[in-house]
Structures are given as C-alpha cells and as structure tokens.
Protein backbone atom coordinates (compact mmCIF):
# COMPACT_ATOMS: atom_id res chain seq x y z
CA UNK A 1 -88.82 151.92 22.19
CA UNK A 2 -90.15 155.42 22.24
CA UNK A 3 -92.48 156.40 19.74
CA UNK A 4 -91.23 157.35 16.23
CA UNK A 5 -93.01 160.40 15.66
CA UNK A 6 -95.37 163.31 17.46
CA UNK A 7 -97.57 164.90 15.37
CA UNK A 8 -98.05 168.44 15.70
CA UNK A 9 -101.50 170.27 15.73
CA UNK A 10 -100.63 172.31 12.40
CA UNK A 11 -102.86 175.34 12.92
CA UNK A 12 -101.07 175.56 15.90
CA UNK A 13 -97.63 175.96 14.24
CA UNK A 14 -99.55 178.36 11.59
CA UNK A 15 -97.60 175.62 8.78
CA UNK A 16 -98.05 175.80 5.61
CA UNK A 17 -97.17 172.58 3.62
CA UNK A 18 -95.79 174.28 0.38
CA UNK A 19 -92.40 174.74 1.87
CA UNK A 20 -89.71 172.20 0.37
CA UNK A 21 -90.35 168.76 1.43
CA UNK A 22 -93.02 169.34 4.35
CA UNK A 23 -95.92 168.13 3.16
CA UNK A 24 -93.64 164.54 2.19
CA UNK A 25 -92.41 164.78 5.96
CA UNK A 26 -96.19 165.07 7.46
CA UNK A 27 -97.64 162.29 4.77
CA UNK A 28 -94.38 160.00 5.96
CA UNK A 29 -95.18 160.59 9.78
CA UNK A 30 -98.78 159.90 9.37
CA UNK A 31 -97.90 156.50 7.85
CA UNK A 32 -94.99 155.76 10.49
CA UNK A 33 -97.66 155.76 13.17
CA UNK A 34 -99.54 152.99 11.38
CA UNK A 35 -99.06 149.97 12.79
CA UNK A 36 -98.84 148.18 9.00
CA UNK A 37 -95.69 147.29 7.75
CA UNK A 38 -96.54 148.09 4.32
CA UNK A 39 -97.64 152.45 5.42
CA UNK A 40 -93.87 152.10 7.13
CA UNK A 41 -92.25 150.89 3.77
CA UNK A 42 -94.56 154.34 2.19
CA UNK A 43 -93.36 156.23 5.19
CA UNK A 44 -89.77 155.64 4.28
CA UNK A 45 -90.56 156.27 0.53
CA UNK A 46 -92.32 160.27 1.73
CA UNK A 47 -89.37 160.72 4.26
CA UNK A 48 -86.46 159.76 1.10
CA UNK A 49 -88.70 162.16 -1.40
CA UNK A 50 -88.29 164.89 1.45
CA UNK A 51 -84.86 164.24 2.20
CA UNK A 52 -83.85 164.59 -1.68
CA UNK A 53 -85.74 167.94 -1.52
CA UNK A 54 -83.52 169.07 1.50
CA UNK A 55 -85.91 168.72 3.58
CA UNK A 56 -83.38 168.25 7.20
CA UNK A 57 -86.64 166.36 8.93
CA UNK A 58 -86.68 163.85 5.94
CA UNK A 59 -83.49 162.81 6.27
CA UNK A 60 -83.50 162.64 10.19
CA UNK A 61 -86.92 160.43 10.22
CA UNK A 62 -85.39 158.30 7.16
CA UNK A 63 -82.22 157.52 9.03
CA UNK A 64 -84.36 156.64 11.73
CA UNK A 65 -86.29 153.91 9.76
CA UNK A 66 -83.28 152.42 9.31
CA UNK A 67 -81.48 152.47 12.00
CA UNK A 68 -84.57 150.18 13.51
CA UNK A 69 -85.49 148.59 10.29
CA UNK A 70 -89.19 150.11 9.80
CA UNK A 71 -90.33 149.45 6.49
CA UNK A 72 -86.79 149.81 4.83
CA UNK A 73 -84.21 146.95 5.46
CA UNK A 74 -82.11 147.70 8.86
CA UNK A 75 -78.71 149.02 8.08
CA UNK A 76 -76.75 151.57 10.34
CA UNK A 77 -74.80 152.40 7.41
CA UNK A 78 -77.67 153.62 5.62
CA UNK A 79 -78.81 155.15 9.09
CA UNK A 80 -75.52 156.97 9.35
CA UNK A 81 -75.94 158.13 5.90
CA UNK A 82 -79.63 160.27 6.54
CA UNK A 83 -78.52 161.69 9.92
CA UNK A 84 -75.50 162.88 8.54
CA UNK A 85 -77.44 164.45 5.73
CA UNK A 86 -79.83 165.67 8.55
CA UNK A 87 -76.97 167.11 10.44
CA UNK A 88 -75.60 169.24 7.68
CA UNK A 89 -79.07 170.58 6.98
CA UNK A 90 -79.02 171.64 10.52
CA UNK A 91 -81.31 169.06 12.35
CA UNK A 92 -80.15 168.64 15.83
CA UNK A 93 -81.65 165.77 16.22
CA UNK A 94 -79.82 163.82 13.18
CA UNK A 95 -76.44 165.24 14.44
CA UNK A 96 -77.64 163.90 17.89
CA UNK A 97 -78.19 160.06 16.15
CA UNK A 98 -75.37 160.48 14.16
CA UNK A 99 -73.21 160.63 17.64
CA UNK A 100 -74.63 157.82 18.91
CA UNK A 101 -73.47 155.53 15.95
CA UNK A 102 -70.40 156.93 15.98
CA UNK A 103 -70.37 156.39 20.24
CA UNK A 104 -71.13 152.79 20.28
CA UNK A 105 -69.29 152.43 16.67
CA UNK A 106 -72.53 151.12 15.01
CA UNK A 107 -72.31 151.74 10.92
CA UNK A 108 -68.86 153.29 11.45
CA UNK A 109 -65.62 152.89 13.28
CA UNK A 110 -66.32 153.67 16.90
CA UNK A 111 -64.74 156.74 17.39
CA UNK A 112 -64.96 159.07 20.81
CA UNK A 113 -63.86 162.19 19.18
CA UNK A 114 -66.02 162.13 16.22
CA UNK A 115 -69.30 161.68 18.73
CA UNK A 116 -68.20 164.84 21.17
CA UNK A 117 -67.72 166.93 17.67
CA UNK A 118 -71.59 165.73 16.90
CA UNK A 119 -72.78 165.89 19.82
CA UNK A 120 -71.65 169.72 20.47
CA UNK A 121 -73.02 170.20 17.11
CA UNK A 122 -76.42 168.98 18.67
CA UNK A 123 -76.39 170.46 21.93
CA UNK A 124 -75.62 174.03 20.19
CA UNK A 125 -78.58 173.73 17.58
CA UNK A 126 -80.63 173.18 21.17
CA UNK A 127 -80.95 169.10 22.01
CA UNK A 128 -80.86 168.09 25.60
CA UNK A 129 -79.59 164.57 24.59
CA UNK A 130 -76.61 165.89 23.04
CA UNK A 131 -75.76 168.53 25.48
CA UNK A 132 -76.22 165.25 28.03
CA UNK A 133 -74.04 162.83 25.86
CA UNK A 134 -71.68 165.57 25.62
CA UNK A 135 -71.60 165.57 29.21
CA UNK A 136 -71.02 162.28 29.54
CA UNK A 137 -67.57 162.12 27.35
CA UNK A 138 -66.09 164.99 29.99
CA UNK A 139 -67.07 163.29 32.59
CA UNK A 140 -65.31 160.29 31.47
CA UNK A 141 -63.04 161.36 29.58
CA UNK A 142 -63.74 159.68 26.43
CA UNK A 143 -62.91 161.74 23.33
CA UNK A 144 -62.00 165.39 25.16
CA UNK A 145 -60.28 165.92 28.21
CA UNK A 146 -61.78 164.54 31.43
CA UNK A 147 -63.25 167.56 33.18
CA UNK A 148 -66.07 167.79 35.88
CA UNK A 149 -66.71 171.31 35.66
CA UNK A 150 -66.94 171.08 31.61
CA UNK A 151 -69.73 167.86 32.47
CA UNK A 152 -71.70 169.86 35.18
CA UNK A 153 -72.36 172.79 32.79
CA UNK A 154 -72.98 170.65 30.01
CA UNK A 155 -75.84 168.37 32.34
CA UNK A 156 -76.76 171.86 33.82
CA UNK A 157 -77.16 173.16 30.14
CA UNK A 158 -79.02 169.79 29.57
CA UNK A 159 -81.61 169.82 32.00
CA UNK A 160 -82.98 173.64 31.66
CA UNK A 161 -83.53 173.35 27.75
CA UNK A 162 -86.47 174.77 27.36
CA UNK A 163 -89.78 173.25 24.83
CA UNK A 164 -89.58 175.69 22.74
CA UNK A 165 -88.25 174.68 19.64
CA UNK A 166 -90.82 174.22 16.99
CA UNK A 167 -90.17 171.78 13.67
CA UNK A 168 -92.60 172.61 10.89
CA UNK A 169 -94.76 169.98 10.69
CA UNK A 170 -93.54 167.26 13.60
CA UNK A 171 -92.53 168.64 17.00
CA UNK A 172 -89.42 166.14 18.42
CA UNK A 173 -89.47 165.73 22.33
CA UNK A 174 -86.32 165.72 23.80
CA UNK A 175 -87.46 164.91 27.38
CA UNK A 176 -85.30 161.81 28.44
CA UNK A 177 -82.24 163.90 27.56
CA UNK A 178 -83.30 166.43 29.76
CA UNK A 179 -84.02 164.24 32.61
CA UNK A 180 -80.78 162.79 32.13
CA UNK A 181 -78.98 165.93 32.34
CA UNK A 182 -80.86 166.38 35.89
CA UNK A 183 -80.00 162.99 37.48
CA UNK A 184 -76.27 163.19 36.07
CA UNK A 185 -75.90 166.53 37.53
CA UNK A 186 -77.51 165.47 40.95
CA UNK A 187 -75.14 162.82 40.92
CA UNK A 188 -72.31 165.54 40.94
CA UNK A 189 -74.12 167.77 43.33
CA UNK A 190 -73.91 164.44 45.47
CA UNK A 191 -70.48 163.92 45.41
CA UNK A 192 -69.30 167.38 45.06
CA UNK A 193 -67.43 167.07 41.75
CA UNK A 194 -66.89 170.23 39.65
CA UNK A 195 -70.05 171.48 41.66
CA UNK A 196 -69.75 172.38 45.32
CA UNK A 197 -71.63 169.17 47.40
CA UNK A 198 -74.91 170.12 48.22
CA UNK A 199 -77.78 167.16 48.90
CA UNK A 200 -80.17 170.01 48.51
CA UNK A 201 -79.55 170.89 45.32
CA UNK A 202 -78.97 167.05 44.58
CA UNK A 203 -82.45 166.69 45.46
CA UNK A 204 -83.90 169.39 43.47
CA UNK A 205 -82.40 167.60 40.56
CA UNK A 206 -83.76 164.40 41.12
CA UNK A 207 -86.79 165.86 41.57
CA UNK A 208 -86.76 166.93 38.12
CA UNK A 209 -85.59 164.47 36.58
CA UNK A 210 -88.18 162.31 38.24
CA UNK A 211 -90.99 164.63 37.19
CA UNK A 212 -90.00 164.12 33.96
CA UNK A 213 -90.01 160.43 33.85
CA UNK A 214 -86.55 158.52 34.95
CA UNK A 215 -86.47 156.05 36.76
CA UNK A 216 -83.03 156.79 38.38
CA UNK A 217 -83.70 159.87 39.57
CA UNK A 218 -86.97 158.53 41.74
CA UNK A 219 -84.78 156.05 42.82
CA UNK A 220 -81.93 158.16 44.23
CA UNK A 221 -84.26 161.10 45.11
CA UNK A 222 -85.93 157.92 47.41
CA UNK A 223 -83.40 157.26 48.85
CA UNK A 224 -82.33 160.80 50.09
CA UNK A 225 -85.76 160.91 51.68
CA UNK A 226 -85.23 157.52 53.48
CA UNK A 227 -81.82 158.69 55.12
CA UNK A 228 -82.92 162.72 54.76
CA UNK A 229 -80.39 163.79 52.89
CA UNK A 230 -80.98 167.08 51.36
CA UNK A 231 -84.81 166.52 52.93
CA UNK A 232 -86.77 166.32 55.89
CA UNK A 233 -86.17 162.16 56.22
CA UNK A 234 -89.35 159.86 55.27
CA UNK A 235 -89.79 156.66 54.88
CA UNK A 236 -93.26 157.12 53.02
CA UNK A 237 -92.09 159.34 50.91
CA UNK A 238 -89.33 157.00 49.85
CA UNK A 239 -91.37 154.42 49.71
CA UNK A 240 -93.49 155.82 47.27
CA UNK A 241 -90.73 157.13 44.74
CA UNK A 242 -89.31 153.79 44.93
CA UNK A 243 -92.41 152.59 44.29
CA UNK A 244 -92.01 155.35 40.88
CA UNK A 245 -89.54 153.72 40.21
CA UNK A 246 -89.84 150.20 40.07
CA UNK A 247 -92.92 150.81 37.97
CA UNK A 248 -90.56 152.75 35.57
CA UNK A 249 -88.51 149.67 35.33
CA UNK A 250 -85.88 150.40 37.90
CA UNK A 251 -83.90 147.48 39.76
CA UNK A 252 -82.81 148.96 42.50
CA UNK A 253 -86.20 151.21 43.11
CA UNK A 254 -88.31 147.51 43.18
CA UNK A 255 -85.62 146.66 45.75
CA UNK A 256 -85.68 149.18 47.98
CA UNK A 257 -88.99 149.39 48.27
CA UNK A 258 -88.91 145.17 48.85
CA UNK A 259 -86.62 146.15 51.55
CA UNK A 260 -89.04 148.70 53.15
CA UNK A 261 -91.68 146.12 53.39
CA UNK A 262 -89.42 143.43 55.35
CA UNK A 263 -88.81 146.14 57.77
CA UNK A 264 -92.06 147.87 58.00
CA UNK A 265 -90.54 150.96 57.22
CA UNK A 266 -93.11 153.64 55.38
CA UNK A 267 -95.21 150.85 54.93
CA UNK A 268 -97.13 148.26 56.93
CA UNK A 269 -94.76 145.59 57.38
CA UNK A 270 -95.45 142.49 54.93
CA UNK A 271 -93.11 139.60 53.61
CA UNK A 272 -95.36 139.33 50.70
CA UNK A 273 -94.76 142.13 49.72
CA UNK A 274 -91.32 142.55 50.17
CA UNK A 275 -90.65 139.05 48.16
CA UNK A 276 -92.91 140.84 45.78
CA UNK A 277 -90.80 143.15 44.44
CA UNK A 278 -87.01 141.40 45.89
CA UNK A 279 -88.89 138.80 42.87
CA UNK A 280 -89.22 142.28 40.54
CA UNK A 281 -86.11 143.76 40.91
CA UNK A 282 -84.12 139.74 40.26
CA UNK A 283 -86.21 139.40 36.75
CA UNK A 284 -84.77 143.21 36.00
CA UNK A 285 -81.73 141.69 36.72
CA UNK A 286 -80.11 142.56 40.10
CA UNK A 287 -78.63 139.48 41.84
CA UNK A 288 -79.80 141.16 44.79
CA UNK A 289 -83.00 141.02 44.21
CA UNK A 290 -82.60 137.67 43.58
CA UNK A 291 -80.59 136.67 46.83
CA UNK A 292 -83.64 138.25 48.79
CA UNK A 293 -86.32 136.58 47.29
CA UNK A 294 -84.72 133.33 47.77
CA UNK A 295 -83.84 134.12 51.55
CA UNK A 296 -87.58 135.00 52.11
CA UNK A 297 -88.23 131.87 49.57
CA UNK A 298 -86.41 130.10 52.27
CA UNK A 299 -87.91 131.06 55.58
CA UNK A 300 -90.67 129.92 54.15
CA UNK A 301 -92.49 133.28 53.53
C-alpha cells in the first residue's frame, strides 16, 4: 500500500499553522507515519478535530483511516462519509476516493454514473487519478457514453498534470495516476483508437509512464524495443525494461525476460535463468509462467 502521508518541508510552503484546522492536519500526519497503533488511533482523533473545523485535508486523511482501518475501526461507510465532506470542501483528492467507492460499490450502491460525476469533479480541481479513472469509464463505457476520443484527452489530460499543486501543510503525490494516464494512452496510440496509430508516440508514452514507476508501461515499452516498434529494435534494451518490470511486480515483464534467456536473446543464453523468472512470473500468477517453468522443470534444466 502506498504510504499514507508526505510531509512537506513547511518553510518551504512559507505555512503558517494558524489557519483553520492545519496545525490538527500536520500533528495527525506526524502520528500516521508512526508505526504504533495507538499515534494512528491520535492521528484519526487530529484529522476528525480538523475535519470539524473545515479543514478539506482533515476530512480527506480521516476518510482515509477508515477506509483501511488505521487506528479507527474499518468502515467504507464512514470512509465515504469524510471524502465526501472532503469533496465539498474542494479536496480533489477526497472527490477522487469518493469515486472509487462509489466505482467498485464499496460503502454505497455501486453506481457508474455517480463515480464519472466525482471523478470529473477531481480531475477539474487538478488530480491525475481522476482525470485517468475518468478516462477509463469512456473508454468503456461505463457510466457516460463510450467514446475514444473523450478517453484519449482525458489520459492525455492525465499524464501532463503538472506537480504543482501545493496543500498547506501535506503535499499529496498523484504520480501513479499520471503514469496511468501515459500507459492507457499509449495503449490507444497502439491501436489507433480516437488517436491516429503511431508506435512512436506509443513509445514516448510508455516511456513516461515507465519513468514514473509502472510496471506496464516497461513492460509494453519492452516489448516495442524487442520487435522495434516505434524504436530502433533491441533485444538488450528489452531485456532490461522487462527486467523493470518484473522487479515492479509485473507478470508478463518476469516472463518475457524468462523467455529472452531460453533464447539467448539480449542476454547470454541461460536456462537458469530463464526458469528463474518463468518461476517469478507463475507465483505473480500467470499460468504461463507456470507452464514454462514446468517444461524447463521437465527437460531437466
């Protein structure tokens, strides 16, 4: 789970703690970072005394608490309750939250509709993830009508937010949503939906996205170098985004790269190797992985 809260140098921000609620908000994210149960069930107690002061961060970092049940007893109903609070204080972020719930119907009735209305809400107040989520529903179709051209601006919109939105006292990354923005919209540039088809611009994407941390996009942006799509063709290169990637976690990038090393491709050839990480992408959880290992399992290697 990513971590609750980033602390922001405060002479940096030039904050001053008097304002309503702040100085609650910093005391509560100070004891969220603790790893002691009993500063979490304090946390939550600063972040509600914040939140009752109107305090939009208070209410966000509350809901948060418990929607994963630190230091307050999980409920996704009370979870719903602070970001929605949050969200009509004009925190992106709890609007953001507040979507997901309502997305995966988690504290409420799962409703597609309600989660694009929050999640434009989000993306206009500036969050990558909800411009991305956003994104998602057109894509799909889920909740608005299904439109390509509606999801590529809202990934495009997604993955060029810029860092510069500053909170008052904590400073909320919204990193993964931008990376996802990338890799969806690569993903379009690949097949040419709403976008015209371009493996360049694909790969420029995935690029970023990768740069930024996801897994998928080192995977797919290794596999455009190992059949030069959109790039000169390498199999190092892929071999070592792959490599990115299954350290991130990724199935398929452990599996790739296994498949490199049977073939000597990028890499000095090695069976070890290759069962190495067939064996890491089946405990992911891609049969594939697993069918590979046990064929090399098999021959003995």
């Amino acid at each position: 789970m990513k971590k609750l809260f980033i602390l922001f140098f405060l002479l940096w921000n030039n904050i001053s703690l008097a304002n309503s609620g702040e100085k609650e908000v910093f005391v509560g994210a100070l004891l969220a970072t603790s790893k002691n149960e009993k500063d979490h069930k304090k946390a939550a107690e600063a972040f509600k005394k914040a939140c009752d002061l109107g305090n939009a961060q208070g209410c966000y970092f509350l809901g948060f608490l418990y929607e994963y049940g630190k230091g307050v007893r999980q409920s996704y109903k009370k979870a719903k309750e602070f970001y929605g609070k949050a969200c009509d204080l004009g925190e992106a972020e709890g609007c953001n939250n507040l979507g997901v719930l309502y997305y995966n119907g988690r504290g409420v009735r799962q409703n597609y509709k309600k989660a694009s209305e929050l999640f434009k809400k989000a993306c206009d107040l500036g969050n990558a993830q909800g411009c991305y989520f956003l994104g998602d529903l057109y894509e799909y179709g889920k909740g608005v009508r299904q439109s390509y051209k509606k999801a590529a601006e809202l990934y495009k919109k997604a993955c060029g937010m810029r860092d510069d939105k500053k909170h008052n006292v904590i400073e909320v990354t919204d990193e993964k949503g931008k990376a996802k923005g990338c890799t969806s919209l690569g993903f379009l540039y690949v097949s040419g939906k709403g976008v015209r088809q371009s493996y360049k611009k694909a790969s420029e994407l995935f690029k970023k996205s990768c740069d930024l941390g996801n897994a998928r996009g080192c995977g797919v942006l290794g596999l455009l170098y190992e059949f030069g799509k959109g790039v000169r063709q390498s199999y190092k290169k892929a071999s070592e985004l792959f490599k990115k990637a299954c350290d991130l976690g990724n199935a398929q990038g452990c599996y790739f790269l296994g498949d490199l090393y049977e073939y000597g491709k990028g890499v000095r050839q090695s069976y070890k190797k290759a069962k190495e990480f067939y064996g890491k992408a089946c405990d992911i959880g891609l049969e594939l992985g697993c069918e590979n290992y046990a064929r090399l399992n098999k021959q003995g290697y």
